[in-house]
Protein backbone atom coordinates (compact mmCIF):
# COMPACT_ATOMS: atom_id res chain seq x y z
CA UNK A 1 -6.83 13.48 9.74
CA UNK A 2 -7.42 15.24 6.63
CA UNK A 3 -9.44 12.69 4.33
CA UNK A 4 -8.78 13.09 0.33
CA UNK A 5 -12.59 12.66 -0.43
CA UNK A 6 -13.31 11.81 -4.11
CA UNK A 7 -16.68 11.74 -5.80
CA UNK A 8 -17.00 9.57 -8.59
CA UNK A 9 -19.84 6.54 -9.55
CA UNK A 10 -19.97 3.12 -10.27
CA UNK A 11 -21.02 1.88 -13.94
CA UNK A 12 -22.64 -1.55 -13.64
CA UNK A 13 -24.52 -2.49 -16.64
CA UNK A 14 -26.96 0.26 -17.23
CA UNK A 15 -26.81 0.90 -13.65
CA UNK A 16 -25.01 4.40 -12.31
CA UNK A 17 -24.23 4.42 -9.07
CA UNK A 18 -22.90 8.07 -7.35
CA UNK A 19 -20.50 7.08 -5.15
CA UNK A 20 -17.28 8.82 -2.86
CA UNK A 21 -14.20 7.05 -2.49
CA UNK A 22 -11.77 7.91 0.58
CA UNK A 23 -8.47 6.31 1.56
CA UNK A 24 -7.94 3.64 4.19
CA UNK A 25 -5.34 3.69 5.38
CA UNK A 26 -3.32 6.60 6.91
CA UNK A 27 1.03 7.33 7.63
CA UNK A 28 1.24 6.78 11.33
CA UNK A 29 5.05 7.73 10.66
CA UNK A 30 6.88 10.31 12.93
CA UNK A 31 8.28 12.81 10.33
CA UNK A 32 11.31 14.72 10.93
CA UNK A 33 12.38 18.29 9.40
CA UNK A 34 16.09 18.25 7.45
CA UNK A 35 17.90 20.80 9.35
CA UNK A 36 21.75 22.74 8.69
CA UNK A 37 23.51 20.60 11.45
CA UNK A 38 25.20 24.45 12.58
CA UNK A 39 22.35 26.28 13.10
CA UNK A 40 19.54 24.02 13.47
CA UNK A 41 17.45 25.85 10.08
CA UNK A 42 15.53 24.28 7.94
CA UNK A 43 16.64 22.94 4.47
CA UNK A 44 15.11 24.71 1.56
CA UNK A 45 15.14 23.00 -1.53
CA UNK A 46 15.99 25.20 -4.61
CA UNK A 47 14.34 24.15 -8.41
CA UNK A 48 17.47 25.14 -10.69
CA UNK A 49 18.33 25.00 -14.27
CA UNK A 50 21.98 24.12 -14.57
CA UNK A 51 21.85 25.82 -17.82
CA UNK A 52 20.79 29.23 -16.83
CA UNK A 53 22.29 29.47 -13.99
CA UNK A 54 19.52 30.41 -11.59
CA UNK A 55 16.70 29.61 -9.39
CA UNK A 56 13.32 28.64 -11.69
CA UNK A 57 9.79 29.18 -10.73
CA UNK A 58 7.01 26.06 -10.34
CA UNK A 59 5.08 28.12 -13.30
CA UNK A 60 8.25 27.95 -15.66
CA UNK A 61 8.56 24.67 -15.71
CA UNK A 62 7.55 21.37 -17.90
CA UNK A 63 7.44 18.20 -18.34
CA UNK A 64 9.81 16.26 -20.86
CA UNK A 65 10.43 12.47 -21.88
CA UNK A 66 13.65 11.85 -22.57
CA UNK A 67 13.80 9.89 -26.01
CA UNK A 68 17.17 9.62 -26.30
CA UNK A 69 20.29 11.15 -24.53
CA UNK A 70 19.29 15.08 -23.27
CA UNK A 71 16.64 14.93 -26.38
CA UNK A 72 13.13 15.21 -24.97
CA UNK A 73 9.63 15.41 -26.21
CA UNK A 74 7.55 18.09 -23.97
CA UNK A 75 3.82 17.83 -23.22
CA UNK A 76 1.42 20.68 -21.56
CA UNK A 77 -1.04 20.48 -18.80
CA UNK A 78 -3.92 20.95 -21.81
CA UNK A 79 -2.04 18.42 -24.37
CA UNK A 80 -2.38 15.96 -21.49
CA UNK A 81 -5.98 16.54 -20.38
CA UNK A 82 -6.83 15.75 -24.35
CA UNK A 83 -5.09 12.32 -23.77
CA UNK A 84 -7.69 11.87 -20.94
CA UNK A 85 -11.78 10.78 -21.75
CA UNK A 86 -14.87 12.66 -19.98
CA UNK A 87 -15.81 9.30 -18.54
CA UNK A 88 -12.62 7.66 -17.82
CA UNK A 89 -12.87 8.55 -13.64
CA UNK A 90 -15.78 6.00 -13.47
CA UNK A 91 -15.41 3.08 -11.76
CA UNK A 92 -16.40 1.01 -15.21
CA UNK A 93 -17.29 -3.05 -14.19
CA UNK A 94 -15.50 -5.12 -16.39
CA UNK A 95 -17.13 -8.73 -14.64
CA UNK A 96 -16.36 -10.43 -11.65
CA UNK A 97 -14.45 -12.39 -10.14
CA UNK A 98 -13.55 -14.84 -6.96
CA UNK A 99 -11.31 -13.05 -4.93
CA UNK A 100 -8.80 -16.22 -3.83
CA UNK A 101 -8.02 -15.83 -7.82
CA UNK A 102 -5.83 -12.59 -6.92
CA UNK A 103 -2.79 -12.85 -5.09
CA UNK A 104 -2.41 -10.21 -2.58
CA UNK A 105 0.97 -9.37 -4.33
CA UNK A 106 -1.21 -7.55 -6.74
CA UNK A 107 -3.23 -5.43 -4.20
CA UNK A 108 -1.65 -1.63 -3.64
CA UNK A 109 -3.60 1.04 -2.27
CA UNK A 110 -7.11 0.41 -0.41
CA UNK A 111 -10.30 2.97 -0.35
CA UNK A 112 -13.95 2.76 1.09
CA UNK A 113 -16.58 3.53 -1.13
CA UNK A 114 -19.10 5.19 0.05
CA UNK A 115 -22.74 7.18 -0.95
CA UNK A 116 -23.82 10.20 0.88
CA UNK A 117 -27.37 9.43 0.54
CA UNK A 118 -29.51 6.25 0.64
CA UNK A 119 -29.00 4.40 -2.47
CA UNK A 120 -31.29 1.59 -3.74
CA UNK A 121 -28.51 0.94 -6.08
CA UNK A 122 -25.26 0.93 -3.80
CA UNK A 123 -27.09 -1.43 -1.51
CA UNK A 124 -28.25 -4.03 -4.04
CA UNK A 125 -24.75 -4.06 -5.57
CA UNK A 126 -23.53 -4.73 -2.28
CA UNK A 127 -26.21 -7.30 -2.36
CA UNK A 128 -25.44 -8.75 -4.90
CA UNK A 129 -21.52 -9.25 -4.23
CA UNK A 130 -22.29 -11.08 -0.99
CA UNK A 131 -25.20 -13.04 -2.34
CA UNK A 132 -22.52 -14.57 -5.21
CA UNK A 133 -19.50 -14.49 -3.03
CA UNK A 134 -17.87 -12.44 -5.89
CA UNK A 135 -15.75 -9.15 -6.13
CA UNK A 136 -15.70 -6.80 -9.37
CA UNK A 137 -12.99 -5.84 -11.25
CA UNK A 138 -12.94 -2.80 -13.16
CA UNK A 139 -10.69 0.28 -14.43
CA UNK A 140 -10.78 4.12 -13.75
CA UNK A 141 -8.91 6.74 -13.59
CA UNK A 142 -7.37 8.39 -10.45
CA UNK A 143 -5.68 11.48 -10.12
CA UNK A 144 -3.94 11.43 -13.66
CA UNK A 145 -2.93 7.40 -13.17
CA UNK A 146 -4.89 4.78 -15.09
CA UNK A 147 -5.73 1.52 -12.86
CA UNK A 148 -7.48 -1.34 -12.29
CA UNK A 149 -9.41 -1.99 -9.48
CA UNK A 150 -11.29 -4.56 -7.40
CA UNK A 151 -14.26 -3.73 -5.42
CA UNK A 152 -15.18 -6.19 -2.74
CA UNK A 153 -17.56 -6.57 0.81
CA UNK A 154 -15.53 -6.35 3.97
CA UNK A 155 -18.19 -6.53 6.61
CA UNK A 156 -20.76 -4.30 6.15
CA UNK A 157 -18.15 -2.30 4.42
CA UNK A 158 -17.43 -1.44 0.34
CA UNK A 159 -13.44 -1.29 -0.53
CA UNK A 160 -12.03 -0.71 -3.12
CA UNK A 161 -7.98 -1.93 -4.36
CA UNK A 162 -6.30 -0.73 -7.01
CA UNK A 163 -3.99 -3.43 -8.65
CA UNK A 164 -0.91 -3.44 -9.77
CA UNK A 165 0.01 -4.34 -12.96
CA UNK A 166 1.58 -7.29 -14.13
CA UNK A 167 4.81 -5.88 -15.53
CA UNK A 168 5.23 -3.62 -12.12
CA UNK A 169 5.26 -7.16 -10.25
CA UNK A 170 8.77 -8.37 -10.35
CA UNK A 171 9.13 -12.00 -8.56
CA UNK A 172 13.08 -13.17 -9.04
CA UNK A 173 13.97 -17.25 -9.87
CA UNK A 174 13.93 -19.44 -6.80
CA UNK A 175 17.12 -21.14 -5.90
CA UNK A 176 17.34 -25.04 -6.27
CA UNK A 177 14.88 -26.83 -3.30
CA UNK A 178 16.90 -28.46 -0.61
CA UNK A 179 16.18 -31.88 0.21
CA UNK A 180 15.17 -32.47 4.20
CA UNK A 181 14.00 -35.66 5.89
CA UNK A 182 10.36 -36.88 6.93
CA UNK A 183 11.25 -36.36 10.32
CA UNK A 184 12.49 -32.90 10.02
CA UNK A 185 9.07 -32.09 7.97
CA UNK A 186 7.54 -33.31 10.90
CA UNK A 187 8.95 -30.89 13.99
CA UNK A 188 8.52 -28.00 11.34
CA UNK A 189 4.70 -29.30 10.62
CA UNK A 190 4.38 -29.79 14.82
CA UNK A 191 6.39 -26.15 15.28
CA UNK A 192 3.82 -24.73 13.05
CA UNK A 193 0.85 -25.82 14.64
CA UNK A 194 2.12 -24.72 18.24
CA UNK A 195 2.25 -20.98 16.81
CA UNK A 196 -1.55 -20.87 15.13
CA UNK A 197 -2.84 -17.21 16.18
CA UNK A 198 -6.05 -15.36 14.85
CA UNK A 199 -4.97 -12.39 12.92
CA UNK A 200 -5.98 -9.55 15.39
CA UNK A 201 -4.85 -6.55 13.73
CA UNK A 202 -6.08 -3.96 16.95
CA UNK A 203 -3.18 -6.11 18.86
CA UNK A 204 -0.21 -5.58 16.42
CA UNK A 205 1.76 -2.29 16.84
CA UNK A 206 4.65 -0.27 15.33
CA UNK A 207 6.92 -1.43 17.57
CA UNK A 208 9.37 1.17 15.91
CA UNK A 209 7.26 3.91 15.98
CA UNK A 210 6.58 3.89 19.65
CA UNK A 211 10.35 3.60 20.87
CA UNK A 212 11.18 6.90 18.51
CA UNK A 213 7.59 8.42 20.20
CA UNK A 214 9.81 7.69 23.84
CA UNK A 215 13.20 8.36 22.60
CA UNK A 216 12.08 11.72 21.64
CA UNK A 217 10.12 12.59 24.48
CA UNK A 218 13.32 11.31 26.56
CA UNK A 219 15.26 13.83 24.56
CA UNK A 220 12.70 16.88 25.46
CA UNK A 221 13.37 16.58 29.40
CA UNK A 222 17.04 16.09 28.67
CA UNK A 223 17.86 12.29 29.07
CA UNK A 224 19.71 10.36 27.26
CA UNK A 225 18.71 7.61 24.82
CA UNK A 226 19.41 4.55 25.96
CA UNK A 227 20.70 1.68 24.01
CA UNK A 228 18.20 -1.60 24.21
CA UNK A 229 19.98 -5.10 25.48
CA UNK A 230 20.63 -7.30 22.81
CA UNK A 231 18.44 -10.72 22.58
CA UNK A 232 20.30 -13.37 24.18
CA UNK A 233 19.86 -16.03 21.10
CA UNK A 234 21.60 -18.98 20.66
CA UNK A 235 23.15 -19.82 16.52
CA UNK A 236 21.92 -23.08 16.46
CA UNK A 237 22.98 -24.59 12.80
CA UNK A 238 22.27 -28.03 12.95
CA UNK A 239 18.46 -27.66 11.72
CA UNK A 240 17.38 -30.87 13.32
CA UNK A 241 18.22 -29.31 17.08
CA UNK A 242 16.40 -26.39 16.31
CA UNK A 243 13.52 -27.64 15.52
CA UNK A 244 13.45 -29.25 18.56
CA UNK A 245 14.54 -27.09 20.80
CA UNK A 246 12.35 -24.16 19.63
CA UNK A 247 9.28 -27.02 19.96
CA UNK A 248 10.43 -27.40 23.75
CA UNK A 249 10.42 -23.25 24.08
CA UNK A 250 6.68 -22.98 22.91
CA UNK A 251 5.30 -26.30 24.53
C-alpha cells in the first residue's frame, strides 16, 4: 500500500512540534476497468470543449465559478496559492475539548500522526491529552481544503479527524413518535440486552467484497455464478409477536 505521507507540525502554545501525518484507513474495494461491451477495450475518457469542437489538453484548461448562467469568474494556479498563508498547513491548537462533546456524525477522514525522531515534545503532548482525558481541536490546511481537526490518544496511538462542517451535515425532520405500550418497551429493552456484543472490529468483514473476490475467481476457471438462496424470513406485522418471537430465537 502506497502511504500519502505528509510532513507538517503541531503549534501548541509556543510549542512546535514536527510531525508526519498518514492516512488510516485504506479502499479494500475490488475495482473494475469500463470496457466497449464488443471488443472488451478499455474506455478512454476524452476532455472536450463543445465550443471548439475538439479534444483539449490538461495544460489548456482552467478553472471557472459560474456566477450566473454560462458567466464565470476564472482563477489561476498562482492567484490561488496567494489566497493561501505560509503557515496555514500547521496543525494550529485552538483548545480542547472532551471528546463525548462531538458526535461522530461530524468525524470524516482519520490520520496517525506521527514523528520520525524522538520527540520530548510529541510525547508530553501525548501526555498531556491522556493525563486530562481531553482531545484538541484545531484547523489546517490539507491539500488545498481548509479543515478542522481533532487530535486525540487511541492507545498508544496519535489520530487525527478532520470534521465536517456544520452546514455539510444535513439531518432531515423526524416524523411524529408513535406511541407503544410498557410491555412492548419491555421485550424490546429484554431483546436488546440478549444481543450485547463487544465491538471486535478484526471479526467484522466485507461480506460483499469477499463473494465478488469468489465470484470472480469462479468466473476465471469457467463456472458459473451461482445465485445465493434467499433467507427464509417470516413478515411478522403485529409488533407485539415479534418481539417475542425473535426473544425465543436468541434465548
Amino acid at each position: 500500500m502506497v502511504i500519502d505521507m505528509k510532513k507538517t507540525s503541531i503549534s501548541f502554545g509556543l510549542v512546535n512540534i514536527p510531525v508526519e501525518i498518514n492516512p488510516v484507513i485504506k479502499n479494500n474495494d475490488i475495482t473494475f476497468n469500463q470496457l466497449h461491451k464488443k471488443c472488451l477495450s478499455r474506455i478512454r475518457y476524452v476532455k472536450y470543449c463543445s465550443h471548439c469542437k475538439k479534444e483539449v489538453k490538461q495544460a489548456d484548461i482552467i478553472r471557472g465559478y459560474e456566477y450566473k448562467n454560462d458567466e464565470y469568474v476564472t482563477l489561476t494556479n498562482e492567484e490561488f496559492n496567494k489566497l493561501k498563508r505560509e503557515d496555514e498547513k500547521v496543525i494550529e491548537i485552538m483548545g480542547f475539548v472532551l471528546l463525548n462533546e462531538i458526535d461522530p456524525i461530524y468525524f470524516d477522514t482519520s490520520y496517525i500522526i506521527k514523528t520520525s525522531t524522538k520527540s520530548k515534545a510529541f510525547s508530553l503532548f501525548k501526555e498531556a491529552l491522556a493525563k486530562t482525558k481531553r482531545a484538541a481541536l484545531a484547523k489546517t490546511v490539507i491539500g488545498t481544503k481548509f479543515y478542522y481537526v481533532i487530535i486525540r490518544l487511541m492507545g498508544d496511538a496519535l489520530i487525527m479527524n478532520t470534521l465536517y462542517f456544520e452546514e455539510e451535515v444535513v439531518i432531515p425532520d423526524q416524523i411524529a413518535e408513535a406511541k407503544f405500550s410498557k410491555k412492548e418497551l419491555d421485550l424490546a429493552i429484554q431483546l436488546v440486552n440478549s444481543l450485547k456484543v463487544k465491538f471486535k472490529p478484526e471479526e467484522y468483514v466485507d461480506e460483499y467484497q469477499e463473494k465478488l473476490k469468489k465470484a470472480l475467481k469462479q468466473k476465471e476457471e469457467g463456472k458459473a455464478i451461482k445465485k445465493p438462496k434467499a433467507r427464509n424470513t417470516k413478515n411478522i406485522k403485529d409488533l407485539m409477536t415479534a418481539l417475542e418471537l425473535s426473544l425465543k430465537n436468541v434465548s
